[in-house]
N, C-alpha and C. Protein backbone atom coordinates (compact mmCIF):
# COMPACT_ATOMS: atom_id res chain seq x y z
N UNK A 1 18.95 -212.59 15.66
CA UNK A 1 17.94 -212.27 14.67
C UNK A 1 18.58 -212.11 13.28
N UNK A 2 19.71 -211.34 13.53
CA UNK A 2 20.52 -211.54 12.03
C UNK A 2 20.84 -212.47 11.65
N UNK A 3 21.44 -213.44 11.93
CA UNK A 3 22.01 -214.83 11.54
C UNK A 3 20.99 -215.69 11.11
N UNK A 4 19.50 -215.45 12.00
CA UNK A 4 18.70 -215.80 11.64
C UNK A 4 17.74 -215.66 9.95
N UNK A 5 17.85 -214.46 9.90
CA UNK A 5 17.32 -213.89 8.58
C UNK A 5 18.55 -214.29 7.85
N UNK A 6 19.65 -214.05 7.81
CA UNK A 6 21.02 -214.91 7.00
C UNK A 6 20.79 -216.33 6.79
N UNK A 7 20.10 -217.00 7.47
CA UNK A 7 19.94 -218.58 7.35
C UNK A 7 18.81 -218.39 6.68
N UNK A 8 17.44 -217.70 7.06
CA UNK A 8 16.42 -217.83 5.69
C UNK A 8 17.10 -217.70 4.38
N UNK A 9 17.30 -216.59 4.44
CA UNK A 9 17.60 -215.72 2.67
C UNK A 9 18.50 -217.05 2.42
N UNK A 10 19.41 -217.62 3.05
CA UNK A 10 20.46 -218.92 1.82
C UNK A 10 19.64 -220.08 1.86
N UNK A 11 19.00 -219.96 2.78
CA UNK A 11 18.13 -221.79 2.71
C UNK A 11 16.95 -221.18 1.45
N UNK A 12 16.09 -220.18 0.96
CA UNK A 12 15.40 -219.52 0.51
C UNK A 12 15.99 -219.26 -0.70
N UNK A 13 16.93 -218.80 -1.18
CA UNK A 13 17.71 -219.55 -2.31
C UNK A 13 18.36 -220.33 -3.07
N UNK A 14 18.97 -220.98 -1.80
CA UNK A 14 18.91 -222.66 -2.30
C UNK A 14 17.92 -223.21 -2.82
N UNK A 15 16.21 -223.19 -2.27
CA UNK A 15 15.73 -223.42 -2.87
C UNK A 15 14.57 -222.89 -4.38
N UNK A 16 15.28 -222.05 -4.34
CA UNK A 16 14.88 -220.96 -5.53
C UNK A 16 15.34 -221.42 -6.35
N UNK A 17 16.80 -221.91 -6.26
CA UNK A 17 17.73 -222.38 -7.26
C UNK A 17 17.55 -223.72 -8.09
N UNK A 18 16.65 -224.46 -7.04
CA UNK A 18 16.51 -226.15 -7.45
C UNK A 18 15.31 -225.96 -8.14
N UNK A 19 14.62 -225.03 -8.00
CA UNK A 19 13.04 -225.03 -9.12
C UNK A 19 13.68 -225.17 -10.59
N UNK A 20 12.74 -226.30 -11.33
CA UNK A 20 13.25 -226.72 -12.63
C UNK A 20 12.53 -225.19 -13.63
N UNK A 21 14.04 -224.30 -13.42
CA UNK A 21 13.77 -223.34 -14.41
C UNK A 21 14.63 -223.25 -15.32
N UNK A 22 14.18 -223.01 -16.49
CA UNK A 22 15.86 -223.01 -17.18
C UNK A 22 16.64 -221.61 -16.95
N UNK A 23 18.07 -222.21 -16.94
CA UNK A 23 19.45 -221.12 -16.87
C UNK A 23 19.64 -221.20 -15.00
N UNK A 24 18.48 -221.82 -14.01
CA UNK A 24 19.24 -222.03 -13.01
C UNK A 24 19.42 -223.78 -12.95
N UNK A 25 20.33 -224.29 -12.17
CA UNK A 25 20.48 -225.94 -11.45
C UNK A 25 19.54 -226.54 -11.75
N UNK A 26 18.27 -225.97 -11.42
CA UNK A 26 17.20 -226.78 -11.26
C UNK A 26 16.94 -227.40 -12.72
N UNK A 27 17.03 -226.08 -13.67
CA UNK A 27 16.69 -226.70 -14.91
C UNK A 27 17.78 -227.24 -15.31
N UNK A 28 18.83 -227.47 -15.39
CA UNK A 28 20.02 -228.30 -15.78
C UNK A 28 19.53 -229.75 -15.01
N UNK A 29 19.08 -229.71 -13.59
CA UNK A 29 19.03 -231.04 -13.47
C UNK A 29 17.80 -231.55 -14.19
N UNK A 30 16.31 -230.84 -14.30
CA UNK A 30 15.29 -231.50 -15.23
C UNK A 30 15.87 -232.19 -16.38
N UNK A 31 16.94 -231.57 -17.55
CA UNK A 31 17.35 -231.99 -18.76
C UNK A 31 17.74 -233.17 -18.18
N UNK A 32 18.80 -233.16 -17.11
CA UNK A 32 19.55 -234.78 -16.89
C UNK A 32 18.73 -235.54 -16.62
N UNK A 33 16.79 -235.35 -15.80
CA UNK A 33 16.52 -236.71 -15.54
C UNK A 33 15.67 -236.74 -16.73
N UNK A 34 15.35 -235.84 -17.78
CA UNK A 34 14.42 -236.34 -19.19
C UNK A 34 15.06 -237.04 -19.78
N UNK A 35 16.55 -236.63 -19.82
CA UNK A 35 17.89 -237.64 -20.66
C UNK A 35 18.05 -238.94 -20.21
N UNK A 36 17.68 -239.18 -18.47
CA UNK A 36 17.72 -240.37 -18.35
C UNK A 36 16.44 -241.43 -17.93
N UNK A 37 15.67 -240.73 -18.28
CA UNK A 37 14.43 -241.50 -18.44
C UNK A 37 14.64 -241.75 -19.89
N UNK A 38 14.17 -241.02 -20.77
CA UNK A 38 14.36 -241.63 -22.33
C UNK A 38 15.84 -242.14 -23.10
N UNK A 39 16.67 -242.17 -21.89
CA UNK A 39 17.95 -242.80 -22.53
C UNK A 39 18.60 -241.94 -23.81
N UNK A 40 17.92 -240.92 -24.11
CA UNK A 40 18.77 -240.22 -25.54
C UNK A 40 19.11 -238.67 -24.77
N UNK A 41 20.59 -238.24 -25.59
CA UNK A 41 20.99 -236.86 -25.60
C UNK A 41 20.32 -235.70 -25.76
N UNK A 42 19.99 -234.88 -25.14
CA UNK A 42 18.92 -233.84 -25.51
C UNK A 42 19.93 -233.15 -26.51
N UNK A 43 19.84 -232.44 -27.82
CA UNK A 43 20.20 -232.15 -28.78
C UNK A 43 20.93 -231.20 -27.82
N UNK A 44 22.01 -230.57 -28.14
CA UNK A 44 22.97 -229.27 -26.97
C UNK A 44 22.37 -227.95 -27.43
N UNK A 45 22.24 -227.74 -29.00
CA UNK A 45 21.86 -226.71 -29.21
C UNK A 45 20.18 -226.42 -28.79
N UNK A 46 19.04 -227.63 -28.94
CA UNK A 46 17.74 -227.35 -27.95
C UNK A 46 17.80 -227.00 -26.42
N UNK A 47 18.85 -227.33 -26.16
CA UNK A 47 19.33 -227.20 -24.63
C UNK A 47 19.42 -225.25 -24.22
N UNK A 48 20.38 -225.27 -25.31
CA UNK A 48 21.25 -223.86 -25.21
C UNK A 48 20.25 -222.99 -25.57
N UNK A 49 18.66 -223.01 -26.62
CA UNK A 49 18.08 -222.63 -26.75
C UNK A 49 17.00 -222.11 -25.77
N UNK A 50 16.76 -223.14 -24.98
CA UNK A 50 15.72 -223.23 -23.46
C UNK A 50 16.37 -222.67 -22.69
N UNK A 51 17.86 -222.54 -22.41
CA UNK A 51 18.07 -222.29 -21.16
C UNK A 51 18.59 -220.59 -21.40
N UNK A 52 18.97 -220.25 -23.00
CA UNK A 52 18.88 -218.67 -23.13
C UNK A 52 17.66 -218.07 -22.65
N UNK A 53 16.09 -218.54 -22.97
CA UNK A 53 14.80 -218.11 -23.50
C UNK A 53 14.85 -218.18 -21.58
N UNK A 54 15.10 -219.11 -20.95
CA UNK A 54 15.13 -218.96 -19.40
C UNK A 54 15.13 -217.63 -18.89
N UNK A 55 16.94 -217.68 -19.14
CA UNK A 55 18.16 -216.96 -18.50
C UNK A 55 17.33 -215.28 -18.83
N UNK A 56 16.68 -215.31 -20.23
CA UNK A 56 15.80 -213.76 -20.28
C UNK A 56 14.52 -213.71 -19.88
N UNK A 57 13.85 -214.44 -19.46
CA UNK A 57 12.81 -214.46 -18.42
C UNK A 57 12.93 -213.67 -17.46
N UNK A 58 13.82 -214.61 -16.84
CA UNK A 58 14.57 -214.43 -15.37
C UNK A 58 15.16 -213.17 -15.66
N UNK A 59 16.11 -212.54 -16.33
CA UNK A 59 16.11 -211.13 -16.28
C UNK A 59 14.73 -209.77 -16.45
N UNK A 60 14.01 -209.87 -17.01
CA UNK A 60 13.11 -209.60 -17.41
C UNK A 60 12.59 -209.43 -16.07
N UNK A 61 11.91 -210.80 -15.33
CA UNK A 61 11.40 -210.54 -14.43
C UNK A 61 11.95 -209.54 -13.25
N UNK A 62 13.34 -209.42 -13.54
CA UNK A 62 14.00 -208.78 -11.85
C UNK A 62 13.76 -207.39 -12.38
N UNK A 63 14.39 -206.69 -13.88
CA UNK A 63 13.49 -205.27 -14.81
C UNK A 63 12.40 -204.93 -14.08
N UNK A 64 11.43 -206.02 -14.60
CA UNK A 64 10.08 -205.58 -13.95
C UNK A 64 9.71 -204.95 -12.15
N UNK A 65 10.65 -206.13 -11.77
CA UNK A 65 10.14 -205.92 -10.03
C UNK A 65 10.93 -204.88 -9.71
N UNK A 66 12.29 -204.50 -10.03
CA UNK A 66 12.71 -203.70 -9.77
C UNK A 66 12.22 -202.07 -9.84
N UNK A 67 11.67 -201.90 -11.54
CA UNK A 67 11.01 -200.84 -11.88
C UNK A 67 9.77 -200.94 -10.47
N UNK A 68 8.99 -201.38 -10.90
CA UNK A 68 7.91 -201.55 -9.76
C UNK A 68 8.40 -201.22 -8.10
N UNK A 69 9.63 -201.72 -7.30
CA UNK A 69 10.53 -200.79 -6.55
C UNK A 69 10.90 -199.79 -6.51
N UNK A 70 11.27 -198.75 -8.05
CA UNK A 70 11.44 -197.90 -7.88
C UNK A 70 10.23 -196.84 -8.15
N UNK A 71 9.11 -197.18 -8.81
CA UNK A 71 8.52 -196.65 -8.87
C UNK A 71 7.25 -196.63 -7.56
N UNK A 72 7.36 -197.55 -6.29
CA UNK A 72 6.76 -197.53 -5.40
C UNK A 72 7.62 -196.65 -4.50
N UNK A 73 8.64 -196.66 -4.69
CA UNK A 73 9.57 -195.46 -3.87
C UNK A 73 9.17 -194.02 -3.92
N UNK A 74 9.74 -194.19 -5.48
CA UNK A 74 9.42 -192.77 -5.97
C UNK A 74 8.01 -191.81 -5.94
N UNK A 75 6.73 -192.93 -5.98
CA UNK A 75 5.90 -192.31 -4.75
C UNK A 75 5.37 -192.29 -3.68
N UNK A 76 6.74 -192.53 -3.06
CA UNK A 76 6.56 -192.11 -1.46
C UNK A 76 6.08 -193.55 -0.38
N UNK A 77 5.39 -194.72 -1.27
CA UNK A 77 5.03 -195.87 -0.48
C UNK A 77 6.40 -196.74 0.09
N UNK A 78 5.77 -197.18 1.06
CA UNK A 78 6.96 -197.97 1.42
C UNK A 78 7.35 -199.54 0.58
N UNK A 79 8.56 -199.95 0.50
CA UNK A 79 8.91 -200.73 -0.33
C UNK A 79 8.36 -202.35 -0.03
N UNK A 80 7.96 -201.95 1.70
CA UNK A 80 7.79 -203.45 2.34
C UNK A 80 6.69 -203.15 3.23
N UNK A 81 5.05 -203.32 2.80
CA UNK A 81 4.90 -202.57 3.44
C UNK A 81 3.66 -203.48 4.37
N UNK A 82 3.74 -204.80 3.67
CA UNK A 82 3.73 -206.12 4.66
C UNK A 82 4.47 -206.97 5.66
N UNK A 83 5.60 -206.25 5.78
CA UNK A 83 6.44 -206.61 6.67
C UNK A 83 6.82 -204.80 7.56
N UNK A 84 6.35 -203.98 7.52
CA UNK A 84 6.16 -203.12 8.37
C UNK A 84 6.36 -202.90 9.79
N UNK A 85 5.27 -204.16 10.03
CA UNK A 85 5.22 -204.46 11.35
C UNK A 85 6.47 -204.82 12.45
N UNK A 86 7.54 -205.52 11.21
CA UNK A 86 8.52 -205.97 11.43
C UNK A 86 9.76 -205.21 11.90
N UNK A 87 9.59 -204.31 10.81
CA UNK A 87 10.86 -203.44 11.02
C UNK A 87 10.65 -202.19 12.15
N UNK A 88 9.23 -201.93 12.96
CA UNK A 88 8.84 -201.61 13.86
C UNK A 88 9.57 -201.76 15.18
């Protein structure tokens, strides 16, 4: 059962990783196939621009869920409490 849930969570981020977002793979590979469909360089600094504005998304978002974790803790609910059944 462990190895099992070990093989979700990396196959489950692997593909987390390939979603065209910027600051992960995924969005590095979108730029390479817009670059090679239209045959031109995406400017480096528009690049570096998208994939900062990403990279703080993506932080932002984990802030948020996290607060929201601790503040479902802190009163007293359980953290998982759709998978319940599970840890039963």
């Amino acid at each position: 059962a462990t190895l099992q849930f070990a093989a979700l969570l990396s196959l489950n981020l692997a593909v987390m990783n390939l979603l065209p977002i910027p600051a992960l793979d995924g969005g590095r590979f979108a730029f390479l196939v817009v670059e090679a469909i239209t045959r031109k360089r995406i400017y480096p600094k528009i690049e570096k621009i998208v994939h900062t504005a990403g990279f703080f998304i993506l932080i932002t978002l984990i802030l948020v869920v996290t607060a929201n974790d601790i503040n479902r803790f802190l009163a007293g609910k359980a953290l998982f409490e759709k998978f319940s059944d599970l840890i039963k």
